[in-house]
N, C-alpha and C. Protein backbone atom coordinates (compact mmCIF):
# COMPACT_ATOMS: atom_id res chain seq x y z
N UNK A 1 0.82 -1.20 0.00
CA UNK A 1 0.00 0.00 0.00
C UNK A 1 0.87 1.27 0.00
N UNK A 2 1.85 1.46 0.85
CA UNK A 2 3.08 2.36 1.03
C UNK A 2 4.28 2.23 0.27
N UNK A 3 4.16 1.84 -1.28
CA UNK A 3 4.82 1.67 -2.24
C UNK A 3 4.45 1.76 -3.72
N UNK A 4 5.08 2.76 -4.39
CA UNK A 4 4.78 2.74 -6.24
C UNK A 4 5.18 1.13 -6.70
N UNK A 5 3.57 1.10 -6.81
CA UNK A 5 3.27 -0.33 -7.79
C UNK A 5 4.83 -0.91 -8.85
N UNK A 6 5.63 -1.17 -9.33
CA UNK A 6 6.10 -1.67 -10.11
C UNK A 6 6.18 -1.43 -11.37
N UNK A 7 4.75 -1.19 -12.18
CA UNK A 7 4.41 -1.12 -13.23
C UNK A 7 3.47 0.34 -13.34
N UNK A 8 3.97 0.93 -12.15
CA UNK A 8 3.77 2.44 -12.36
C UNK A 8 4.35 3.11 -13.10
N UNK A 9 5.45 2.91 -13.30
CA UNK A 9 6.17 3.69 -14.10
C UNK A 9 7.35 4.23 -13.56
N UNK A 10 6.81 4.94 -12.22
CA UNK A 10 7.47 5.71 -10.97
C UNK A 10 9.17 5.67 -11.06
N UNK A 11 9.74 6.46 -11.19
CA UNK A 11 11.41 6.50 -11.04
C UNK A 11 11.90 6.85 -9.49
N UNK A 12 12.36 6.09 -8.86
CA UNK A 12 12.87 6.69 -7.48
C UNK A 12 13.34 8.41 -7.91
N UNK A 13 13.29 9.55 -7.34
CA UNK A 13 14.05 10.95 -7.48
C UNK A 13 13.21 11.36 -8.02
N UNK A 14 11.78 10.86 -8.87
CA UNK A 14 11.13 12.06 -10.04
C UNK A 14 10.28 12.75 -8.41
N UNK A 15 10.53 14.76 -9.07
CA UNK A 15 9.77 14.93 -9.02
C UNK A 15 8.46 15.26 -9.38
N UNK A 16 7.51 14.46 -8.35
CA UNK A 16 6.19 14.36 -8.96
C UNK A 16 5.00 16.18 -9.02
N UNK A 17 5.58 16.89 -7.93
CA UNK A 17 5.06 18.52 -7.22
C UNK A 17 4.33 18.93 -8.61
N UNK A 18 2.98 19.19 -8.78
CA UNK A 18 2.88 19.84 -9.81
C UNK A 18 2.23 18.99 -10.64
N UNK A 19 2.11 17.44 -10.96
CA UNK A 19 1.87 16.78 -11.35
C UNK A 19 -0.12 17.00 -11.51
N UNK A 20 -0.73 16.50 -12.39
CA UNK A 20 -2.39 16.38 -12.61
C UNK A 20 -2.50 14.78 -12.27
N UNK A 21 -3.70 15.03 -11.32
CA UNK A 21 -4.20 13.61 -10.95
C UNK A 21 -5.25 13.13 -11.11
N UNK A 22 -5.19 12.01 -12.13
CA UNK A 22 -7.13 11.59 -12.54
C UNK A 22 -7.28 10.45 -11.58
N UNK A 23 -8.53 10.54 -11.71
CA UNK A 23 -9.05 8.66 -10.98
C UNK A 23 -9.54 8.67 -11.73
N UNK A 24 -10.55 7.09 -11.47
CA UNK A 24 -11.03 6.75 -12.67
C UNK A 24 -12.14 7.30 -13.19
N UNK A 25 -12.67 8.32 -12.67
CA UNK A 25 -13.66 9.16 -13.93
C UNK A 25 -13.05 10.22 -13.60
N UNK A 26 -12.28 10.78 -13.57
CA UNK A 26 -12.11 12.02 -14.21
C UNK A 26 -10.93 12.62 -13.16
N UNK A 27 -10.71 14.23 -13.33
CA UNK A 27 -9.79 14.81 -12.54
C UNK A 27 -9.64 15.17 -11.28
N UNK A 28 -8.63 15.05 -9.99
CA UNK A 28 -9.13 15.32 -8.97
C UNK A 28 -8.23 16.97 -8.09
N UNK A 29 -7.03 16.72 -9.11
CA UNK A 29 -6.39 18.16 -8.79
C UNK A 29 -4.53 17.99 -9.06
N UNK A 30 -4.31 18.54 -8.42
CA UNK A 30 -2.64 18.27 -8.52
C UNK A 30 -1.92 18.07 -7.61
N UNK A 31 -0.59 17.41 -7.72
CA UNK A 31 0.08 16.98 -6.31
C UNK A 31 0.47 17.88 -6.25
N UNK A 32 0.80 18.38 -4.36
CA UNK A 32 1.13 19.44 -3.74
C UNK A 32 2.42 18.57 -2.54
N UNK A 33 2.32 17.61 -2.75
CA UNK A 33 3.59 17.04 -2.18
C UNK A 33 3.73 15.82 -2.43
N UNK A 34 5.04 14.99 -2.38
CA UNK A 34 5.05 13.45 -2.36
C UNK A 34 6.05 12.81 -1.67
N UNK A 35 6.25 11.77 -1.83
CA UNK A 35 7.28 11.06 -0.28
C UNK A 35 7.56 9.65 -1.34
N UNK A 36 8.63 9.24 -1.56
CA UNK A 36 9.07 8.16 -2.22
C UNK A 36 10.03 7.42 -1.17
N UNK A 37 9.76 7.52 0.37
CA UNK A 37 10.23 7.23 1.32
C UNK A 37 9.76 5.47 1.59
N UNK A 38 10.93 4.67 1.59
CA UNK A 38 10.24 3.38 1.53
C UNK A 38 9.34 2.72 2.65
N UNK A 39 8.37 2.19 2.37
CA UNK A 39 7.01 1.53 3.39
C UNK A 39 5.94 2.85 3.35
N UNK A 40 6.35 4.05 3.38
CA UNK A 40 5.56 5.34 3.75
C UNK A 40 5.55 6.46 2.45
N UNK A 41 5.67 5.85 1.28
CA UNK A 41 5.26 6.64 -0.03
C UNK A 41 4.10 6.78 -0.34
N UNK A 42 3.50 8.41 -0.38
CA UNK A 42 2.46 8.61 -0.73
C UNK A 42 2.55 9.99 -1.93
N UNK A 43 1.55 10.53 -2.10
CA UNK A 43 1.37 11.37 -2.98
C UNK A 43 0.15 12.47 -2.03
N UNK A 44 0.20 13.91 -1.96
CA UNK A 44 -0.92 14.32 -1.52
C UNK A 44 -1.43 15.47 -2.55
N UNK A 45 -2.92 15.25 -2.62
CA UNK A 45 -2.92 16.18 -3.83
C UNK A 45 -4.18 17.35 -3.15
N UNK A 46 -3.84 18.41 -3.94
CA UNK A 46 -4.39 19.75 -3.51
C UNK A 46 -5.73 19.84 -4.93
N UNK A 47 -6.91 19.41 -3.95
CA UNK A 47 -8.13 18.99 -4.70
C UNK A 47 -8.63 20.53 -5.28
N UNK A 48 -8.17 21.67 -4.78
CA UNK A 48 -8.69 22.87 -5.62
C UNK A 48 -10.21 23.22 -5.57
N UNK A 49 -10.91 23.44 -6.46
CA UNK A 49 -12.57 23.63 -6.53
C UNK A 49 -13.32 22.54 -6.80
N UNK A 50 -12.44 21.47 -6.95
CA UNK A 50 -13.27 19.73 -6.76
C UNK A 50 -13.53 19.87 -5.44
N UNK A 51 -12.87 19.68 -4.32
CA UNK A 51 -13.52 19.57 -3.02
C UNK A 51 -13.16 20.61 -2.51
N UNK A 52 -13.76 22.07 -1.97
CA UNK A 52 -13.16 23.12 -2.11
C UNK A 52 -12.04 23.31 -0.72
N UNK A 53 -10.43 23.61 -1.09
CA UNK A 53 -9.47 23.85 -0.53
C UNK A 53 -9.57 22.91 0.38
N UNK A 54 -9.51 21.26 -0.34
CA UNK A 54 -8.90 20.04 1.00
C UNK A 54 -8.16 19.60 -0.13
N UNK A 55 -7.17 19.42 0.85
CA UNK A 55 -6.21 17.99 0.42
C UNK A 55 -6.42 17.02 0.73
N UNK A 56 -6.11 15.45 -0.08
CA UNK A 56 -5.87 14.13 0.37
C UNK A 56 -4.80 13.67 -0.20
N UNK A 57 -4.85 12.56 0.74
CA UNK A 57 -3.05 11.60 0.77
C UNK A 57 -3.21 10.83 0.22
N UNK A 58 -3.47 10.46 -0.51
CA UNK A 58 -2.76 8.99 -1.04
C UNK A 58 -1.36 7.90 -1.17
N UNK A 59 -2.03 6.99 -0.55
CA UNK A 59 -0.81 6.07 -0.26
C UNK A 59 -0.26 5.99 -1.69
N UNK A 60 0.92 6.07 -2.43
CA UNK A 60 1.61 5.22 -3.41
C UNK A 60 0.99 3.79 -4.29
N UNK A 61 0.76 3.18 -3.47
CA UNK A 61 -0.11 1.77 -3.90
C UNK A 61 -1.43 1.91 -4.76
N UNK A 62 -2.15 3.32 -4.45
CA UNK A 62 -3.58 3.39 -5.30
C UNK A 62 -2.84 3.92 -6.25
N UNK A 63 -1.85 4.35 -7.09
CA UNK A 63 -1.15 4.90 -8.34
C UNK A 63 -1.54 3.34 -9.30
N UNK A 64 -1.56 3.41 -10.39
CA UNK A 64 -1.53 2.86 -11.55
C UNK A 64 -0.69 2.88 -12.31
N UNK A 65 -0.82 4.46 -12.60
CA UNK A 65 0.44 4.44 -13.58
C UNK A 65 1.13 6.30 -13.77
N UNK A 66 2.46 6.41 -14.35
CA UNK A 66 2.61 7.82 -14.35
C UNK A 66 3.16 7.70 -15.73
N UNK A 67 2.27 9.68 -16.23
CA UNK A 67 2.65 9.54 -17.58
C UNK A 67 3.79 10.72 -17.14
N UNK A 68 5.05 10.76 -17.12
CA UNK A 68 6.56 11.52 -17.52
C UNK A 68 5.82 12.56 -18.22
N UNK A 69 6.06 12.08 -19.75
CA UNK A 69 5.36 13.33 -20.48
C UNK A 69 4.15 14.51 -20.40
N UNK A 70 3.47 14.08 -19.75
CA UNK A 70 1.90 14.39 -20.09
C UNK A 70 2.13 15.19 -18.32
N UNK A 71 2.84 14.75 -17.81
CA UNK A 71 2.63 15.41 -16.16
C UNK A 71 1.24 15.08 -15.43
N UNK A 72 1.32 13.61 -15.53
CA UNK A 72 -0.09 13.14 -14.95
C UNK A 72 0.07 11.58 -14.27
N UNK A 73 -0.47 11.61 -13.36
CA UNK A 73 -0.77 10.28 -12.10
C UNK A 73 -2.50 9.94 -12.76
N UNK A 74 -1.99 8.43 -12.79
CA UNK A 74 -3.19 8.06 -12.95
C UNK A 74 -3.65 6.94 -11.71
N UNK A 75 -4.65 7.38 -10.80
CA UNK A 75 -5.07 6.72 -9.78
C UNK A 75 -5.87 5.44 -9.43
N UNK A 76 -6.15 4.03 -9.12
CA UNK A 76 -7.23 3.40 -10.02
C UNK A 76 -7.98 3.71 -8.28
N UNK A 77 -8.65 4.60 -8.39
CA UNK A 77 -9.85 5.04 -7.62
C UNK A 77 -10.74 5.97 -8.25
N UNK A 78 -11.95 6.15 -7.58
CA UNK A 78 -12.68 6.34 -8.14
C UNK A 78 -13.49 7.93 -6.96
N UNK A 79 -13.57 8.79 -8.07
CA UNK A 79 -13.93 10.42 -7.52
C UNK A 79 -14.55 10.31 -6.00
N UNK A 80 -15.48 9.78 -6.28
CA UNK A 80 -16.06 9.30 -4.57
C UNK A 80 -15.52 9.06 -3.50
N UNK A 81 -14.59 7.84 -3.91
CA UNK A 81 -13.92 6.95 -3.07
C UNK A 81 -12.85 8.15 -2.68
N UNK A 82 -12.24 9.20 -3.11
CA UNK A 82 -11.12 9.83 -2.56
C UNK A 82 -11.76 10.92 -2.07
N UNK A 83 -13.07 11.41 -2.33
CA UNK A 83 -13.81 12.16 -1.66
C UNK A 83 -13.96 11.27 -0.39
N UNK A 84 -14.72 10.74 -0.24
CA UNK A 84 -14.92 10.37 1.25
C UNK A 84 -13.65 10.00 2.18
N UNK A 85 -12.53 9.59 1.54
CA UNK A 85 -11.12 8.72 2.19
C UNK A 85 -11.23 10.36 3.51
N UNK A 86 -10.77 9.40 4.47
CA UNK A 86 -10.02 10.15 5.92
C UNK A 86 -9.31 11.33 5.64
N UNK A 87 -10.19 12.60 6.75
CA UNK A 87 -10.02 13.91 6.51
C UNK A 87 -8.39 14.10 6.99
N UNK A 88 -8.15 15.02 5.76
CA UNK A 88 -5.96 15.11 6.00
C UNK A 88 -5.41 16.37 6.48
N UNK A 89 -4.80 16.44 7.39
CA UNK A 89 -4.67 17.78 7.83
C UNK A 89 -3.01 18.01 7.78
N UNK A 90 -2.57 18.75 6.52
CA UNK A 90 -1.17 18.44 6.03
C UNK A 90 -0.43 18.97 7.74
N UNK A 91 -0.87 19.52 8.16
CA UNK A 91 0.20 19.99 9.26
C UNK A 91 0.51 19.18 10.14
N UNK A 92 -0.72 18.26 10.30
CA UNK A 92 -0.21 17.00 11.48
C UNK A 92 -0.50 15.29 10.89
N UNK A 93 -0.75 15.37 9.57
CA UNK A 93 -0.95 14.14 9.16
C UNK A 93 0.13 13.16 8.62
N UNK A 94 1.04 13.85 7.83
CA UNK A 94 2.18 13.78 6.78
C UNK A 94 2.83 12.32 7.29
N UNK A 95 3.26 12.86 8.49
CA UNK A 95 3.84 11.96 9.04
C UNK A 95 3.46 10.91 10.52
N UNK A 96 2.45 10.79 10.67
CA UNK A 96 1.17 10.33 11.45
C UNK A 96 1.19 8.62 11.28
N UNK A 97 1.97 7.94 12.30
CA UNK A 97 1.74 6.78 11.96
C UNK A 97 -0.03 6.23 12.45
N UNK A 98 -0.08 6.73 12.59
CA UNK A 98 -1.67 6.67 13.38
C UNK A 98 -2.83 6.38 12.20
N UNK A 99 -2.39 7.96 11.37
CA UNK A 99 -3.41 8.47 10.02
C UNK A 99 -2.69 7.45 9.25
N UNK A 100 -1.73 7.53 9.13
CA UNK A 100 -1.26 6.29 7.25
C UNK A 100 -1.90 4.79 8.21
N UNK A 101 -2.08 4.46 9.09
CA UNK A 101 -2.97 3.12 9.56
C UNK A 101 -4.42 3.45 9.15
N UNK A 102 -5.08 4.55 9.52
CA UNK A 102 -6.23 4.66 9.15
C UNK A 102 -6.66 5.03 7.59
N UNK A 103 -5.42 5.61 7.15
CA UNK A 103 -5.95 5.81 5.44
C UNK A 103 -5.74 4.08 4.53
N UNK A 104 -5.03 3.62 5.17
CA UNK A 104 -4.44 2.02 4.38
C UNK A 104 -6.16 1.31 4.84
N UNK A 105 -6.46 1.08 6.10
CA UNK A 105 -7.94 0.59 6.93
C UNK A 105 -8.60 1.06 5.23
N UNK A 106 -8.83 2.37 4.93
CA UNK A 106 -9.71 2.30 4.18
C UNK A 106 -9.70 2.57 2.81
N UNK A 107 -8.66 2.76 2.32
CA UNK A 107 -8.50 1.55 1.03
C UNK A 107 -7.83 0.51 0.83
N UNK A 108 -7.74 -0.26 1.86
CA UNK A 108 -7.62 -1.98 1.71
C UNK A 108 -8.96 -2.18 1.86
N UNK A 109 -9.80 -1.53 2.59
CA UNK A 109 -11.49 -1.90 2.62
C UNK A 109 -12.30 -1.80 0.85
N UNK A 110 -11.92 -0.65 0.09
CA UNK A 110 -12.30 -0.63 -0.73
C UNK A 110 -11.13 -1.07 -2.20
N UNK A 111 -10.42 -1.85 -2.37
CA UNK A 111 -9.30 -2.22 -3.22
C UNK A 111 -10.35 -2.32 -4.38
N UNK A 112 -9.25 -1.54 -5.80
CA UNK A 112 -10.21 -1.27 -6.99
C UNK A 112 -10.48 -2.64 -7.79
């Protein structure tokens, strides 16, 4: 769950900052930080006027795939599912062994 899939694409060093992030219907915003830190790689993206001014974390593991070129993460979740995922509060979550237990709880509950 706390690791880029294999067949992500993912290069240890890229940075991802800046990056566009779809799920599977559609767009959810852009990464505003990421962590390629091993067991505890995630991605957090700054949802913008989709969910207005929240961020969410995503563990590494819901990635699919990254396009280099195109400057885009493709997520296999779904708009909802990262709407509802566990509220993230970048100032005390980041590093929260507490919160990355409770965000993994609930997408290992919902695996795509």
């Amino acid at each position: 769950m706390w690791g880029y899939p294999a067949a992500s694409g993912y290069q240890a060093g890229t940075d991802l900052t800046g990056f566009k992030v779809e799920a599977t219907n559609g767009s959810i915003g852009k990464v505003d930080k990421h962590s390629d830190e091993v067991g505890s790689a995630y991605i957090v993206v700054d949802t913008g006027v989709w969910i207005f001014g929240k961020h969410v974390l995503l563990p590494a593991g819901t990635i699919q795939s990254i396009d280099i070129a195109e400057r885009k993460i493709y997520v296999a979740r779904d708009k909802d599912e990262i709407k509802n995922s566990p509220e993230f509060d970048k100032d005390k979550h980041a590093g929260d062994a507490g919160y990355h237990q409770q965000v993994e709880g609930y997408y290992g509950a919902h695996r795509a």
